[in-house]
Protein backbone atom coordinates (compact mmCIF):
# COMPACT_ATOMS: atom_id res chain seq x y z
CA UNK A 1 146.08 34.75 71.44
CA UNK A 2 148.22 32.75 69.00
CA UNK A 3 147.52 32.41 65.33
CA UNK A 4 145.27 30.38 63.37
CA UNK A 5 146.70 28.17 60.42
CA UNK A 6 144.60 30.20 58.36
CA UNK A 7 145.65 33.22 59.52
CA UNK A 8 149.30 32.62 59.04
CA UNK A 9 148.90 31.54 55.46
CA UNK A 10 146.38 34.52 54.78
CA UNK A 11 148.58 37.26 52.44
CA UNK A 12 149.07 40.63 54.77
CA UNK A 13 146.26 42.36 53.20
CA UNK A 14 143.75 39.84 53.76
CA UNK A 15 145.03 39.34 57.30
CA UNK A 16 145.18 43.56 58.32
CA UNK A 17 141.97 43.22 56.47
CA UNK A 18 140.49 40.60 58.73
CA UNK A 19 141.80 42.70 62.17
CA UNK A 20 139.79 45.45 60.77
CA UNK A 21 136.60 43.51 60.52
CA UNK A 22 137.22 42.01 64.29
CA UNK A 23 137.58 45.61 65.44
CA UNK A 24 134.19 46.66 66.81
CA UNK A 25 132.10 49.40 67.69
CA UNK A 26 129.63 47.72 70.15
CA UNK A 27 129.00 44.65 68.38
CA UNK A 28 129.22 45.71 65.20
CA UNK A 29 132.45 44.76 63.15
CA UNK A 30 134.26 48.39 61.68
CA UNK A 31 133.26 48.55 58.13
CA UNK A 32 129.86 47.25 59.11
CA UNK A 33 129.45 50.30 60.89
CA UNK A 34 131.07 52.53 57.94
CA UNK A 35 128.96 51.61 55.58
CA UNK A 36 125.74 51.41 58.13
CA UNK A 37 126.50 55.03 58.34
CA UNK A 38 126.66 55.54 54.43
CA UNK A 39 123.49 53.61 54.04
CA UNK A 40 121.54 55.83 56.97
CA UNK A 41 123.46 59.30 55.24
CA UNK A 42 122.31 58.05 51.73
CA UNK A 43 118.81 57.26 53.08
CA UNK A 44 118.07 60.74 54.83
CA UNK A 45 119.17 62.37 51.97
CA UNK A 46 116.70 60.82 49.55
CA UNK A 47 114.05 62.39 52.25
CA UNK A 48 113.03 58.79 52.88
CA UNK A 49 113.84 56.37 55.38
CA UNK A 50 112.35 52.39 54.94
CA UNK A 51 110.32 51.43 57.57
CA UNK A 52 111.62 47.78 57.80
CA UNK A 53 112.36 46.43 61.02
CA UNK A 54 115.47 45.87 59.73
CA UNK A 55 116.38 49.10 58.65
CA UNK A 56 115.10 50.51 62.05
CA UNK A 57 116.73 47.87 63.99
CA UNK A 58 120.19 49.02 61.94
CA UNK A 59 119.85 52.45 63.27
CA UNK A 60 119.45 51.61 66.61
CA UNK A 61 122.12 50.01 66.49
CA UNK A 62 124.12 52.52 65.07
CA UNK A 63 122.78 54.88 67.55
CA UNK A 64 123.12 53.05 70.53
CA UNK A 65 126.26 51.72 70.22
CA UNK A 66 127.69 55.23 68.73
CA UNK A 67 126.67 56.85 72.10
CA UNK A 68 127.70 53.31 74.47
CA UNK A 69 131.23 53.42 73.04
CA UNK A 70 131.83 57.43 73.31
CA UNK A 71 130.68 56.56 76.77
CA UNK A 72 133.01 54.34 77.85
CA UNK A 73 136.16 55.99 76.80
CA UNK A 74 135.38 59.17 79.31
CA UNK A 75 137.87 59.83 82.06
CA UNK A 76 135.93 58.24 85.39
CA UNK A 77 132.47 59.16 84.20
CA UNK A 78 133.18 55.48 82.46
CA UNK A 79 133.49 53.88 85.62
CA UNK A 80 129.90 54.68 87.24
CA UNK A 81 128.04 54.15 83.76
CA UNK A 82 128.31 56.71 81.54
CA UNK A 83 127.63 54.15 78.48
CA UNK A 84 123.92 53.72 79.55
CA UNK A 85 123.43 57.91 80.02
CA UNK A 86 124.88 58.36 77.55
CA UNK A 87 122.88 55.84 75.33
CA UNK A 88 120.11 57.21 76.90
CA UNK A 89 119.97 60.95 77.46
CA UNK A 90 122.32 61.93 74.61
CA UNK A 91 119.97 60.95 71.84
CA UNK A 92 116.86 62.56 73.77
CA UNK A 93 118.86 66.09 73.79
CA UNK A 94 119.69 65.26 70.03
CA UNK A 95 115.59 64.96 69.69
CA UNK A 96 115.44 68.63 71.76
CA UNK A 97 117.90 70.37 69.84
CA UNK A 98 116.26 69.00 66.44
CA UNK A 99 120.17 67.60 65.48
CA UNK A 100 118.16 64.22 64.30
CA UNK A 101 116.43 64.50 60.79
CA UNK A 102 112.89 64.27 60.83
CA UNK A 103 112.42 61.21 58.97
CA UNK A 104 115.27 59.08 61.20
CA UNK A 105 113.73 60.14 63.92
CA UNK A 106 110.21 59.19 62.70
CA UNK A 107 111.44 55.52 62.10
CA UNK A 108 113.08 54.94 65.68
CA UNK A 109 109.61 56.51 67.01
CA UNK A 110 107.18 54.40 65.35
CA UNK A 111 109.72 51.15 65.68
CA UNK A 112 109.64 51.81 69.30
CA UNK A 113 106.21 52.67 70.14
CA UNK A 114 104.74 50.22 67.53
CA UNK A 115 106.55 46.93 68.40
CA UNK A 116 106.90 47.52 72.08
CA UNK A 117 110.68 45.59 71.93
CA UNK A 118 111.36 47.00 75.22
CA UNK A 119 108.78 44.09 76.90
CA UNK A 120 110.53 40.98 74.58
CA UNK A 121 113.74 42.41 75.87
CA UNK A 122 112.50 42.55 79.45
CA UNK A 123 110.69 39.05 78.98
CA UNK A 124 114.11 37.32 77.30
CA UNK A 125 116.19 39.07 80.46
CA UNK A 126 113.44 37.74 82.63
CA UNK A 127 113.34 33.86 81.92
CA UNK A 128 116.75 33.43 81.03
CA UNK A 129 117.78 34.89 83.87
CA UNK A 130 115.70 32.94 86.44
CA UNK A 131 115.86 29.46 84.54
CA UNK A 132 119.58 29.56 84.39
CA UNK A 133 119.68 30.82 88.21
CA UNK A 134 119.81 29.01 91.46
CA UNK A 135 117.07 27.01 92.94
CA UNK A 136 117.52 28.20 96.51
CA UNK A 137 119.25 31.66 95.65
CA UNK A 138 115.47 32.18 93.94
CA UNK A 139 113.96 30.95 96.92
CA UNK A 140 115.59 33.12 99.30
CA UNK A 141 116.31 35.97 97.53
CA UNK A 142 112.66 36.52 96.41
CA UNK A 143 111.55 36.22 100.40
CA UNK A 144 114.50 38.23 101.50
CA UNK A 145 114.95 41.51 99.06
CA UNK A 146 111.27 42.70 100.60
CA UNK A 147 112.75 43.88 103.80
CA UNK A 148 115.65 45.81 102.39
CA UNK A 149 112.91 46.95 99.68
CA UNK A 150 110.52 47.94 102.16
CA UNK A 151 112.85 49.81 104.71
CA UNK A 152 114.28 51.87 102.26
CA UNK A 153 111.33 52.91 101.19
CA UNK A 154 109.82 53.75 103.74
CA UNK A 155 113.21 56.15 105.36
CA UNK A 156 113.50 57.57 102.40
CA UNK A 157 110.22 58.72 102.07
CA UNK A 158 111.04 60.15 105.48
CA UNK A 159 114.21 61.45 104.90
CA UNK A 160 113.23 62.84 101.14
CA UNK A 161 110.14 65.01 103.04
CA UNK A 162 112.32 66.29 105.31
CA UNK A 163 115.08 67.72 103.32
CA UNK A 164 112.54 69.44 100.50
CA UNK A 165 110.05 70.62 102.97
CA UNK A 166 113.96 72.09 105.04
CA UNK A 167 114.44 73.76 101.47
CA UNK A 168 111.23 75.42 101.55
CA UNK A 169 109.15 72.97 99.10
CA UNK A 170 106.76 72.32 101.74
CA UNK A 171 105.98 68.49 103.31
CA UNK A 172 102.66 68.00 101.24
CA UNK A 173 104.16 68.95 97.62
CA UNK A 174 107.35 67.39 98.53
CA UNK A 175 106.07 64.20 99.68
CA UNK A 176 103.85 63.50 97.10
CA UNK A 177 105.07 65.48 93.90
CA UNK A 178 108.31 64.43 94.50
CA UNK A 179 109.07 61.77 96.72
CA UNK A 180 106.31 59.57 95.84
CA UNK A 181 106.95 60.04 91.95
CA UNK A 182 110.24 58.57 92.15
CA UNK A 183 109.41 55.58 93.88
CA UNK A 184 105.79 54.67 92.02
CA UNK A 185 107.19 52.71 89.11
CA UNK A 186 108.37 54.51 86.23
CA UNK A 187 105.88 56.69 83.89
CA UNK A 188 103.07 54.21 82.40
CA UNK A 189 102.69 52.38 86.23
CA UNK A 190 103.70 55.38 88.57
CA UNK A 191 103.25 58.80 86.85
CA UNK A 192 99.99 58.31 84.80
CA UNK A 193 98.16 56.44 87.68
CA UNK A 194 99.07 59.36 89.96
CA UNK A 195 98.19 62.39 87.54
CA UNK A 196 94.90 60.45 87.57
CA UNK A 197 94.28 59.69 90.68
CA UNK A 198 95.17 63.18 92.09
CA UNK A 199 93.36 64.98 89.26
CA UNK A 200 90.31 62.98 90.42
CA UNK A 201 91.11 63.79 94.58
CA UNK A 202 92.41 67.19 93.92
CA UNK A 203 89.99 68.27 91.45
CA UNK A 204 92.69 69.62 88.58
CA UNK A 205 93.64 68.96 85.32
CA UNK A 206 95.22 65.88 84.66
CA UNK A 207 97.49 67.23 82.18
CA UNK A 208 98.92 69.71 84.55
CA UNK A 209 99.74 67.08 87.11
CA UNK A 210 101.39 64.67 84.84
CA UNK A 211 104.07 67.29 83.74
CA UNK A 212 104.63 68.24 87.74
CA UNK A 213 104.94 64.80 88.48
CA UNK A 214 107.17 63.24 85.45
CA UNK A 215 110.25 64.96 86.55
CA UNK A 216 111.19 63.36 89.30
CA UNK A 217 110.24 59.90 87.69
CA UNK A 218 113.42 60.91 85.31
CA UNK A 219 115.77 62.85 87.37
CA UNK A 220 115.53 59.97 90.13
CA UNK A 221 116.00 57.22 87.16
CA UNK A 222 119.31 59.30 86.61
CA UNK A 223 120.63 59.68 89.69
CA UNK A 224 119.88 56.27 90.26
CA UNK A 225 121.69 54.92 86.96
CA UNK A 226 124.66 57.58 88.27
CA UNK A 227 124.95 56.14 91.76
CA UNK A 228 124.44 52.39 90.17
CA UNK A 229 127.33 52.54 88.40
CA UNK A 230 129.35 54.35 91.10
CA UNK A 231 128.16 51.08 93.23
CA UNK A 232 129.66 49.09 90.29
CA UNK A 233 133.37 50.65 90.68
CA UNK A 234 133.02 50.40 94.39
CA UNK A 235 132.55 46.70 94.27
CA UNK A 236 136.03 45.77 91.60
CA UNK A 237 137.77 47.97 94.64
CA UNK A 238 135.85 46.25 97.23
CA UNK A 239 134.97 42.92 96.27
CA UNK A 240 133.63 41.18 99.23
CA UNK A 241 131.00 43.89 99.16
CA UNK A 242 129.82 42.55 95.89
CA UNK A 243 128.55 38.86 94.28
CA UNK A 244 128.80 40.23 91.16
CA UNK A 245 125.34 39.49 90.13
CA UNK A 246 124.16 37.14 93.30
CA UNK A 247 122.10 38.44 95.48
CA UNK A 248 123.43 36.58 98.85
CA UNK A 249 126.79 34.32 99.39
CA UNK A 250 127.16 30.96 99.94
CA UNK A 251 125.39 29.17 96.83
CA UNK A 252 126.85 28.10 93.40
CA UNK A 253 124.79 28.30 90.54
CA UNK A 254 122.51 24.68 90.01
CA UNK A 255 124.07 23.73 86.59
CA UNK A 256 127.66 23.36 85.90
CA UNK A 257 129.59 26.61 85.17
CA UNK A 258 130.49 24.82 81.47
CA UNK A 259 126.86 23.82 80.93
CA UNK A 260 125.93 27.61 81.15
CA UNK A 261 128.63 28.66 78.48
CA UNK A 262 127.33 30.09 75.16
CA UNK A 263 129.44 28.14 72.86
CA UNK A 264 127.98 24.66 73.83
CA UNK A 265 124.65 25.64 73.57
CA UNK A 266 124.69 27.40 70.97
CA UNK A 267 125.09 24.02 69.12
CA UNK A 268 121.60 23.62 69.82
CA UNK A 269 120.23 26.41 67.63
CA UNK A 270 116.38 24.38 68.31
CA UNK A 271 117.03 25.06 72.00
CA UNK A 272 118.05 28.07 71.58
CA UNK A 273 115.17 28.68 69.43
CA UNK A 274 112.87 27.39 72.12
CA UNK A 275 114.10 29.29 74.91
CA UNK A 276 112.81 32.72 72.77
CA UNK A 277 109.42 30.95 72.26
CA UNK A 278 108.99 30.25 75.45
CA UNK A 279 109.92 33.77 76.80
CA UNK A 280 107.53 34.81 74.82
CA UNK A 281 104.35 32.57 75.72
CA UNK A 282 105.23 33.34 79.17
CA UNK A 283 104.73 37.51 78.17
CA UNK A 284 101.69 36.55 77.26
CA UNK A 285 100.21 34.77 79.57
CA UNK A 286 100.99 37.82 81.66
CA UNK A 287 99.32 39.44 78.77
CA UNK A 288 96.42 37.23 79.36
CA UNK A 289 96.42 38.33 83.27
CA UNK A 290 96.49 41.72 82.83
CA UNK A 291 93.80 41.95 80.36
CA UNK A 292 91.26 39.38 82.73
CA UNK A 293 92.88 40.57 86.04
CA UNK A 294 94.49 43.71 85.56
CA UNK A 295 97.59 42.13 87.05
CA UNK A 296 100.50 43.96 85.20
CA UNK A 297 102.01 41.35 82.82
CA UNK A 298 105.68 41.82 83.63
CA UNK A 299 104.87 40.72 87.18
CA UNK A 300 102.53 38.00 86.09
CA UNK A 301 105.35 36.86 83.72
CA UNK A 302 107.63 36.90 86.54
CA UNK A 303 106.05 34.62 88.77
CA UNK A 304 105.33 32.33 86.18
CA UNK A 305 108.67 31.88 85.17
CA UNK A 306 109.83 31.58 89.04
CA UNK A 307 107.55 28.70 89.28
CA UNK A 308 108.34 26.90 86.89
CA UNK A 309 111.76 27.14 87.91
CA UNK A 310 110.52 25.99 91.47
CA UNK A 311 108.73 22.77 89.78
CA UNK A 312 111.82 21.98 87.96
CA UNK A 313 109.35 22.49 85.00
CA UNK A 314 112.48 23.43 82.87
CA UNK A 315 114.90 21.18 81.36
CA UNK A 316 118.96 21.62 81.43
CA UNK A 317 118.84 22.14 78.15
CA UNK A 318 116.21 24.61 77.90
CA UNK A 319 117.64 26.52 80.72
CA UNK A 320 121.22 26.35 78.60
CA UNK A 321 118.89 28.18 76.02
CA UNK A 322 117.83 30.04 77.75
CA UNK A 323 121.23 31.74 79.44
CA UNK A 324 121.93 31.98 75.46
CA UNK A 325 118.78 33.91 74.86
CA UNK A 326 119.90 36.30 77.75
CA UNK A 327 123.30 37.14 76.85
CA UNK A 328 122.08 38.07 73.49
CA UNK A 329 119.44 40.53 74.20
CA UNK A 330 122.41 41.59 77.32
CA UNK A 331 125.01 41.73 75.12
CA UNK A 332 123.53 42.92 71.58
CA UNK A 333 119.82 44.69 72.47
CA UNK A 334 120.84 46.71 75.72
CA UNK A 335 122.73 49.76 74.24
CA UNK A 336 119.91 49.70 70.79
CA UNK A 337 116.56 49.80 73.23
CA UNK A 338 118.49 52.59 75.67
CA UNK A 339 119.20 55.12 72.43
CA UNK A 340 115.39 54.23 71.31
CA UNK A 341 113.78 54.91 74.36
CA UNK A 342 115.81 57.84 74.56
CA UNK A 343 114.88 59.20 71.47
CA UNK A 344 111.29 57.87 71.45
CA UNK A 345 110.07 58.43 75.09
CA UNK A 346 112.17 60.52 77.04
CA UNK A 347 111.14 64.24 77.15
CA UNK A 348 114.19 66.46 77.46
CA UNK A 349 112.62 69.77 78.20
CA UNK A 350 110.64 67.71 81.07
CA UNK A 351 113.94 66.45 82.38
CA UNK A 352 115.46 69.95 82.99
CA UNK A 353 111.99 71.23 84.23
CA UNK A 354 113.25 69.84 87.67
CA UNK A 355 116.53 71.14 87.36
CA UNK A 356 116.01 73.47 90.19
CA UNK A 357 118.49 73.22 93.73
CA UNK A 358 115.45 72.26 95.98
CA UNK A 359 114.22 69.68 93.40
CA UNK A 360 117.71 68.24 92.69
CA UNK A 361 118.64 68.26 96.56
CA UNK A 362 115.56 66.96 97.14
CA UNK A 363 115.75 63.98 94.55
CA UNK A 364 119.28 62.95 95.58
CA UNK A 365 118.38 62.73 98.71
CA UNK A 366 115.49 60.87 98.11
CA UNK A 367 117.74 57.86 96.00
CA UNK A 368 120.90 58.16 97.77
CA UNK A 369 118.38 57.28 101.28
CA UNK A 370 116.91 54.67 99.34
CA UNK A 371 120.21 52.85 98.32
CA UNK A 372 122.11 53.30 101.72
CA UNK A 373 119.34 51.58 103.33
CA UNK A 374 119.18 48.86 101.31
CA UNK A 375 123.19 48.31 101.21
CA UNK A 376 123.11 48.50 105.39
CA UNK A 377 119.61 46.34 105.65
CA UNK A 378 121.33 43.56 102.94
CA UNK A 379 124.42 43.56 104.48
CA UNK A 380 122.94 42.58 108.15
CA UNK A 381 120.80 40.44 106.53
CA UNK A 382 123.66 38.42 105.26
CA UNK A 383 123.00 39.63 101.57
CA UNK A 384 125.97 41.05 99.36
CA UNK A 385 124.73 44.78 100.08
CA UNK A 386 126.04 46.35 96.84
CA UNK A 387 123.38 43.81 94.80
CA UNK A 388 120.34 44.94 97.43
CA UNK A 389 121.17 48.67 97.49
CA UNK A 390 121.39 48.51 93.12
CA UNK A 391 117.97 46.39 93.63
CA UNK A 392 116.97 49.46 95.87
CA UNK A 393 117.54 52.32 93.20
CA UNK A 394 115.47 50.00 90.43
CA UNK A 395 112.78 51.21 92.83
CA UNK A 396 113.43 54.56 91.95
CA UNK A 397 113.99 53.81 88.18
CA UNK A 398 111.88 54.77 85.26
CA UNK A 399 110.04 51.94 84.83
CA UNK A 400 111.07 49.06 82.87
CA UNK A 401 113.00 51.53 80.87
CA UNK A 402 114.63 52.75 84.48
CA UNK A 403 115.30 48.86 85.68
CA UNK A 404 117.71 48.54 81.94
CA UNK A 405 119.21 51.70 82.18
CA UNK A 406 120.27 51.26 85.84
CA UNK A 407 121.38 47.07 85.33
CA UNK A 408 123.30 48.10 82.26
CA UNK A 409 125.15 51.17 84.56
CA UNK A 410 125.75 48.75 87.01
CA UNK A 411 126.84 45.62 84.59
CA UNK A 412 124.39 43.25 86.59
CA UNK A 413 121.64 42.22 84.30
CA UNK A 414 120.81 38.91 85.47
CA UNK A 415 119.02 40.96 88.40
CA UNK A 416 116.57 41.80 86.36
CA UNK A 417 113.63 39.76 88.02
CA UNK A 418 114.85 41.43 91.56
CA UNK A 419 114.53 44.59 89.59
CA UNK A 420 111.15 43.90 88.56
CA UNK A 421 109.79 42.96 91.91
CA UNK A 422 111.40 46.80 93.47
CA UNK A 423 109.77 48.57 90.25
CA UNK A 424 106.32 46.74 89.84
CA UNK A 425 105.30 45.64 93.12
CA UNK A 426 106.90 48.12 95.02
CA UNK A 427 105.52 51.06 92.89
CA UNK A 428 102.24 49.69 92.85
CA UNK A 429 102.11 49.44 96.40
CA UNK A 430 103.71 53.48 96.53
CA UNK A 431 100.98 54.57 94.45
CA UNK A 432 98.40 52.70 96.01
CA UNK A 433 99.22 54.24 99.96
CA UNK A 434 100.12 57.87 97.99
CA UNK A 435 96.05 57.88 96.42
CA UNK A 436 94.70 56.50 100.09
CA UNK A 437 96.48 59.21 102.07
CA UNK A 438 96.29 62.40 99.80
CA UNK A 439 92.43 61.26 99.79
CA UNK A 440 92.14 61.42 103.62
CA UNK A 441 93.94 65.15 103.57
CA UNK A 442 92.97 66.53 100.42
């Protein structure tokens, strides 16, 4: 890149000083994150850390992007998304091994559990990525991703059953302590709902069922963000396996490629502005549907914002916003919200209670079935079949948490509303056959 006026008549020091400042760990410029690190060091060591959103959302940034950037400079394990594990698991082993003082820790936990960010940074993913997407790729792509969805779930509950009950788990416990676990949805619409509804059929302890069943949920979340990002180096080697984002070939995107470029709209701070509003009404009116329908909000949001797209409700310029809005939280909120909910609200001693050969054979099988099938069902369905089998393995994610993890492994996280269809209708409709059959067999 050549050199700026300013630059050239900028005395050395100034200029080496600007470099520095331009060199980055995640987003954050180099002495940013120096003194970041000062500040959190001199904070701890007064025994008390602010609870300011600011202050917490400084740490996660320090955290996340800490992890994120030691990630990506591993030998291959950078290639099938080490940033994201390692954003996410690395800071819940920190937790485990008590390595992260007790008041930073107590900040990220109450930021994360009090504010909920992880649903405005699932709601700004959501709507900007459908209102800058295409018209007809929504159309079909919403119609088509249920067959690869429902195949693969459906052989891989086969297949998963038959290699744990082969390894001496037996087909009942397999099948639904395992198998059925990874696909339900994550923890809060998959694991909770099944402790429950077993404790009730089965007659046991709640508690105890909960911790037998949350395992899986995590270790199949993992495998899936592993074999996500392995999909990801498959498809620079392999491209006409991959639409780098698009679900199916054929269609360009319905604005201009220049329209959708941050720069211009970011000249429009007010649309910008309005984009983030609007994400967030439409979070609440799923809020608003859950609490009169039980519908969960995600899903409610979802289909709001898919309409809207379908009525041309949305103006060019608040879909410009609203691409803006999504390469922030992409770009700038990813790696944070990863190192929180690792630190916050993944277990480690519950994710190496599964860490048995049976279990892990078991699991891999389990997610490996489920992608395959939907990377051979998308690809004779004329989809790109590296997008449908990543859509797949959101299926087997943790949850919202799971569907972020896996996107950011695989650097596609415009699929996010795909994503959210595999997690939260597709677990929902896991759980829902699970509860009707264990109740006919006890």
């Amino acid at each position: 890149m050549a050199a700026t006026p300013a630059a050239d008549a900028a005395p050395a020091w100034r200029a080496a000083w600007w470099r520095l400042m331009d060199t980055r760990v995640g987003v954050l410029p180099l002495p940013i994150y120096v003194l970041l690190l000062a500040l959190i060091g001199g904070f701890v060591a007064l025994g008390k850390v602010p609870t300011d959103i600011s202050v917490s959302m400084a740490i996660l940034c320090v955290g996340g992007f800490t992890c994120a950037e030691i990630g990506k400079r591993l030998p291959v394990l950078r290639h099938i998304g080490a940033a994201a594990i390692f954003a996410t698991f690395v800071p819940s082993l920190l937790v485990y091994l008590h390595a992260i003082p007790p008041v930073l820790l107590d900040n990220v936990v109450k930021f994360t559990k009090v504010t909920n960010f992880l649903y405005l940074f699932i709601a700004s993913i959501i709507v900007g990525s459908i209102f800058s997407m295409d018209r007809t790729v929504l159309v079909k792509g919403f119609l088509k991703i249920f067959v690869p969805l429902a195949a693969g779930t459906v052989i891989a509950a086969i297949v998963g059953t038959a290699v744990g009950t082969g390894l001496g788990l037996g087909w009942k416990h397999t099948l639904f302590f395992i198998v059925v676990p990874i696909m339900a949805g994550g923890v809060g619409e998959g694991a909770i709902p099944l402790s429950v509804g077993y404790a009730s059929i089965l007659g046991l302890a709640q508690g105890d069922l909960f911790a037998e069943v949350l395992p899986p949920v995590m270790l199949g979340s993992l495998s899936a963000i592993l074999m996500s990002g392995t999909l990801n180096f498959v498809g620079k080697r392999y491209p006409h396996l991959t639409g780098e984002g698009r679900l199916q070939p054929g269609v360009e995107e319905e604005l201009p490629t220049a329209s959708l470029q941050p720069a211009a709209a970011v000249e429009d701070v007010g649309g910008v502005a309005a984009a983030g509003i609007t994400a967030i009404t439409l979070y609440m009116v799923g809020l608003m549907c859950f609490r009169l329908f039980d519908f969960p909000a995600p899903v409610a949001m979802l289909f709001i914002a898919v309409m809207f797209k379908l009525w041309r409700v949305v103006s060019p310029q608040l879909q410009q916003g609203s691409h803006v809005v999504y390469k922030f939280f992409s770009t700038a909120v990813t790696y944070p919200l990863l190192f929180a909910i690792g630190a916050a609200m993944t277990p480690w001693e519950k994710l190496i209670a599964s860490f048995t050969v049976a279990n892990l054979i078991t699991i891999v099988a389990t997610v490996a079935t489920l992608m395959a099938t939907g990377f051979v069902v998308g690809r004779r369905m004329g989809m790109y079949p590296i997008e449908t089998a990543i859509v797949n393995a959101c299926h087997s994610g943790q949850g919202g948490t799971g569907d972020v993890a896996i996107l950011t492994a695989a650097n596609r996280m415009q699929m996010m509303p795909f994503a959210q269809i595999a997690t939260r209708i597709g677990g929902a409709i896991v759980v829902t056959l699970a509860l009707f059959f264990i109740s006919r067999i006890g």
